[in-house]
N, C-alpha and C. Protein backbone atom coordinates (compact mmCIF):
# COMPACT_ATOMS: atom_id res chain seq x y z
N UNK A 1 -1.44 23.81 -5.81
CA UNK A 1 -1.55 23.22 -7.14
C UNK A 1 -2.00 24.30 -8.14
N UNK A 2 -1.13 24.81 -9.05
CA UNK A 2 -1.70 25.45 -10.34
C UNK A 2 -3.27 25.39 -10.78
N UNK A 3 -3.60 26.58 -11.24
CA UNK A 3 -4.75 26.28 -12.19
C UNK A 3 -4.52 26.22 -13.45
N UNK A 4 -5.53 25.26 -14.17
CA UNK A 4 -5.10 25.26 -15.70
C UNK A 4 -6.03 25.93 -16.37
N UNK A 5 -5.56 25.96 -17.28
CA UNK A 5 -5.29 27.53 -18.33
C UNK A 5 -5.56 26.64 -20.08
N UNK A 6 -6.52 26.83 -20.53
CA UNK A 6 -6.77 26.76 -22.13
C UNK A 6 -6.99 27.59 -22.76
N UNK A 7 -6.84 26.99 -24.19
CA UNK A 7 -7.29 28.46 -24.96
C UNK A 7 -8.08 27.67 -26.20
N UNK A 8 -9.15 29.01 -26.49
CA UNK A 8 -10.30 28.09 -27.16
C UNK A 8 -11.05 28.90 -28.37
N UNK A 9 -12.14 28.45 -28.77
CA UNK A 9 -13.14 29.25 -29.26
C UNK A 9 -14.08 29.60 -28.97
N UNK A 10 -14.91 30.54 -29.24
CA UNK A 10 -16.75 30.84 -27.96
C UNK A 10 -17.17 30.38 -29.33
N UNK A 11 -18.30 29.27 -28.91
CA UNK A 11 -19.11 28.59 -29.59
C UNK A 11 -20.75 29.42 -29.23
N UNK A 12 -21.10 29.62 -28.07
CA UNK A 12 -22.63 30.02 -28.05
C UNK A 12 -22.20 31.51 -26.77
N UNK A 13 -22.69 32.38 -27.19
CA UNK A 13 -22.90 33.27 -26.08
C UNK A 13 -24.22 33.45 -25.29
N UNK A 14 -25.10 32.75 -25.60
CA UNK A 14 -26.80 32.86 -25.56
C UNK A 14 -27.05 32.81 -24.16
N UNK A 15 -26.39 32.75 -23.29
CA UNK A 15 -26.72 32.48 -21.83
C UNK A 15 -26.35 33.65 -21.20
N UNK A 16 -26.80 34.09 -19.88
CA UNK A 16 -26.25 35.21 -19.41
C UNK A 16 -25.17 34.99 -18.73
N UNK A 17 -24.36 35.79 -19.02
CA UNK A 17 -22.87 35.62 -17.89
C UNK A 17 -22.36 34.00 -18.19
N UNK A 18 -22.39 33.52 -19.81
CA UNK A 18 -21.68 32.24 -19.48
C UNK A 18 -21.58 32.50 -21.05
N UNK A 19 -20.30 31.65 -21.65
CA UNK A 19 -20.07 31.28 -23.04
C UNK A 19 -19.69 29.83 -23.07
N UNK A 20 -19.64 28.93 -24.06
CA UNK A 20 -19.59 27.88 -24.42
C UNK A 20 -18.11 28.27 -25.19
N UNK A 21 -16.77 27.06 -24.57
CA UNK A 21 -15.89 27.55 -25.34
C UNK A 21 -15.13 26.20 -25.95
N UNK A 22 -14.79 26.08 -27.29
CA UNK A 22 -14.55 24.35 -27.43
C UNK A 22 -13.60 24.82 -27.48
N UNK A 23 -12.78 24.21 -26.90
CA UNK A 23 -11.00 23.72 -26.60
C UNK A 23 -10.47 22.45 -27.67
N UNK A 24 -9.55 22.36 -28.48
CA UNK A 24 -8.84 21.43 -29.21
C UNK A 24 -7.63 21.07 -28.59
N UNK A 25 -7.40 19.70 -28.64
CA UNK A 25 -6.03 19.14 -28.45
C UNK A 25 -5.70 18.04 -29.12
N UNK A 26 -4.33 18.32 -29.94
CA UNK A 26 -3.96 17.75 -30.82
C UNK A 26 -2.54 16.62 -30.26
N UNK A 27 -2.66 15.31 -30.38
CA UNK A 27 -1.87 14.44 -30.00
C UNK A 27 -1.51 13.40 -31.14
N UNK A 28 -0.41 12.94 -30.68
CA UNK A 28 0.17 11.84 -31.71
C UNK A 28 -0.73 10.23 -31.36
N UNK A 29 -1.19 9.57 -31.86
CA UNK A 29 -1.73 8.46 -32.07
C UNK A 29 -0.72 6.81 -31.31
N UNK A 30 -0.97 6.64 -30.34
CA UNK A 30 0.18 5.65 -30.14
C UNK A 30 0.98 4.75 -30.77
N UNK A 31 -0.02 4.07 -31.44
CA UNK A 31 0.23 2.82 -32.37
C UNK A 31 0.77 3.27 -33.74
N UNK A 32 -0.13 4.34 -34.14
CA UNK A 32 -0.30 4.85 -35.61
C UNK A 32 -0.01 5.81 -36.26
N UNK A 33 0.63 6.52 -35.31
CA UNK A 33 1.73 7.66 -35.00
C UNK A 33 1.13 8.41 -36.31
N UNK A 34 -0.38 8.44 -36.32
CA UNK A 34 -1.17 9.86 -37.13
C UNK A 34 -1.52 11.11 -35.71
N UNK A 35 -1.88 12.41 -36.01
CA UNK A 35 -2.39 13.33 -35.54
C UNK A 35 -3.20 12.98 -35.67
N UNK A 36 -3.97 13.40 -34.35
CA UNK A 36 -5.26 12.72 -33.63
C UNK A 36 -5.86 14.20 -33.42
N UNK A 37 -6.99 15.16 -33.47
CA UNK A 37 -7.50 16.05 -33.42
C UNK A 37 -8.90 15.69 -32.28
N UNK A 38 -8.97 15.81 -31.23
CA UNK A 38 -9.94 15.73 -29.66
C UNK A 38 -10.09 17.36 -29.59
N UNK A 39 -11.78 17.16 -29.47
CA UNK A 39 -11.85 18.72 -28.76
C UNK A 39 -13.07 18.56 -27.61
N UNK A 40 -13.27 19.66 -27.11
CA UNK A 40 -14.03 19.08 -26.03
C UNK A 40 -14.73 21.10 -25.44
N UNK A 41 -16.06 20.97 -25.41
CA UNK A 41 -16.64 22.14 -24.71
C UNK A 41 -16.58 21.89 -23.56
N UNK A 42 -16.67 23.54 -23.14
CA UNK A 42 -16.07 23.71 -21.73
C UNK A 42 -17.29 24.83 -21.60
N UNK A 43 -17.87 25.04 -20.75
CA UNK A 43 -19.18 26.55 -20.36
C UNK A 43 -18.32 27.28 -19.19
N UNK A 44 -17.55 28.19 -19.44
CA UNK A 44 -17.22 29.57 -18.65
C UNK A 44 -17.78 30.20 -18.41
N UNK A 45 -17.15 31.13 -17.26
CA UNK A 45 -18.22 32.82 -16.13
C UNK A 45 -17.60 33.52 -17.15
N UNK A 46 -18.70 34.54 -18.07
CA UNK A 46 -18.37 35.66 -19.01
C UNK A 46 -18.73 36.73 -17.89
N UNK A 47 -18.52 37.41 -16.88
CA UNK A 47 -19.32 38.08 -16.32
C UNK A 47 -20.05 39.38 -16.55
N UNK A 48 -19.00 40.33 -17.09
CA UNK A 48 -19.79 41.37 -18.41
C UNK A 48 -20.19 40.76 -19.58
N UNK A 49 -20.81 39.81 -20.25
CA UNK A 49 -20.81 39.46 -21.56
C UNK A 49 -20.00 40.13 -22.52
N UNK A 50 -18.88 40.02 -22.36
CA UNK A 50 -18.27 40.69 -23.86
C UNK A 50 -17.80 39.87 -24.58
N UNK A 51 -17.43 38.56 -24.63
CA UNK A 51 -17.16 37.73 -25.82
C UNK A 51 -18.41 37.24 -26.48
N UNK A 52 -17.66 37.54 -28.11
CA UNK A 52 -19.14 36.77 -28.79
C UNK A 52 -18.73 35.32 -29.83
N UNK A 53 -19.04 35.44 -30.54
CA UNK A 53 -19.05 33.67 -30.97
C UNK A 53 -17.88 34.19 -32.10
N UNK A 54 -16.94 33.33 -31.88
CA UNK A 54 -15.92 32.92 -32.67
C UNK A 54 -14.61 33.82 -32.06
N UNK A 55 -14.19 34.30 -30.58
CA UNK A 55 -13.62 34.74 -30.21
C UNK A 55 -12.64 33.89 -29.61
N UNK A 56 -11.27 34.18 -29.91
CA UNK A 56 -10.66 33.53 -28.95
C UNK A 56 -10.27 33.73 -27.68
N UNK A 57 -10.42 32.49 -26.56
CA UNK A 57 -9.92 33.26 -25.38
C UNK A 57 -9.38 31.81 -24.66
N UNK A 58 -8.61 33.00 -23.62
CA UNK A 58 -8.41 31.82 -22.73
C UNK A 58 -9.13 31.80 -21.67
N UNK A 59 -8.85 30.33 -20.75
CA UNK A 59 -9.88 30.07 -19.56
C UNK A 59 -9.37 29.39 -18.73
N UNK A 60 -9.70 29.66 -17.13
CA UNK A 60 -9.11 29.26 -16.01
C UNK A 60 -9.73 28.71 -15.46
N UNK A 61 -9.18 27.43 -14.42
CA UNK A 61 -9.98 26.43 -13.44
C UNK A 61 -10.37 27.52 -12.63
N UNK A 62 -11.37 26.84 -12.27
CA UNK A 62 -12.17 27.54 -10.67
C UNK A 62 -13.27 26.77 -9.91
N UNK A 63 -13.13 27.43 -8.74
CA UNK A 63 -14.48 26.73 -7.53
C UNK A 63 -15.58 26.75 -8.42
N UNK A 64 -16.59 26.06 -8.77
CA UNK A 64 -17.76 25.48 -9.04
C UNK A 64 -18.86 26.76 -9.06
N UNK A 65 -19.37 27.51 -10.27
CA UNK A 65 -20.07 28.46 -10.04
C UNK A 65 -21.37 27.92 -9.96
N UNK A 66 -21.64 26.68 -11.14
CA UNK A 66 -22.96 26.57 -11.26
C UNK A 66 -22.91 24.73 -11.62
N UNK A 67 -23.85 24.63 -11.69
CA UNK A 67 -24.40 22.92 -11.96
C UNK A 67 -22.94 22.09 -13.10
N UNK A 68 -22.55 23.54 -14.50
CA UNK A 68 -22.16 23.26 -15.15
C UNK A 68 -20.92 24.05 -15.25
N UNK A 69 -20.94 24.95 -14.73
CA UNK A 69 -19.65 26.03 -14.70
C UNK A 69 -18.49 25.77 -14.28
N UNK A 70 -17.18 25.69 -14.67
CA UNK A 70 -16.44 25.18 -13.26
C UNK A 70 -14.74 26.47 -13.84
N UNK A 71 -15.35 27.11 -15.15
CA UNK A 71 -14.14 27.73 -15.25
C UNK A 71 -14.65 29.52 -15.82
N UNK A 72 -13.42 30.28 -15.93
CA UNK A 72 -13.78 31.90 -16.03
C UNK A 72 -12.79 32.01 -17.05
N UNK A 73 -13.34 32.62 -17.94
CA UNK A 73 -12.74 33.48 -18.74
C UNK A 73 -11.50 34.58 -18.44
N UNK A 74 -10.51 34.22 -18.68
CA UNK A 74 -8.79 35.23 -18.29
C UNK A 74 -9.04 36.65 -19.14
N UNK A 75 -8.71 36.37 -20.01
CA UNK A 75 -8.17 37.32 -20.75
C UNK A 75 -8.45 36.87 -22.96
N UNK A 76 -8.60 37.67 -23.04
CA UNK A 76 -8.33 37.17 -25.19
C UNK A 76 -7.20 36.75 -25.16
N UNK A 77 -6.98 36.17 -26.23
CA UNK A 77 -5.78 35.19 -26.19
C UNK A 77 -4.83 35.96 -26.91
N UNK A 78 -5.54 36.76 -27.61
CA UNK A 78 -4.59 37.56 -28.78
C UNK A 78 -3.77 38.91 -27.72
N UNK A 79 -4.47 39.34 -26.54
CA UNK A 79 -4.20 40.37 -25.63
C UNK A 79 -2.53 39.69 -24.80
């Protein structure tokens, strides 16, 4: 089974080896057929700390690092 793959913003870098990254997804409304704007934080393995707040990146599923961790940082999105 694939891993999935988002792409986001770093909201907090303040932790060691972890960033806070909110992910947006934009869907059509069933009934009301308006754009619906859902976003949702996600806490990634930064493991060198090099992203800082307002970076974009993407991020990959993974085995369970910590209580709250469950995904790693790929690559910048712009790379």
């Amino acid at each position: 089974m694939p891993k999935r793959i988002l792409q986001g913003t770093v909201t907090s870098d303040k932790n060691a080896q972890t960033i806070t990254v909110l992910v947006e997804r934009r869907f059509k409304h069933p009934l009301l057929q308006k754009t619906v704007r859902k976003s949702k934080k996600y806490r990634a393995h930064d493991e060198h700390n090099t992203y800082k707040v307002g970076d974009v990146v993407r991020i990959e599923e993974c085995a369970p690092i910590s209580k709250t961790k469950r995904w790693t940082v790929v690559t910048d999105a712009q790379a």
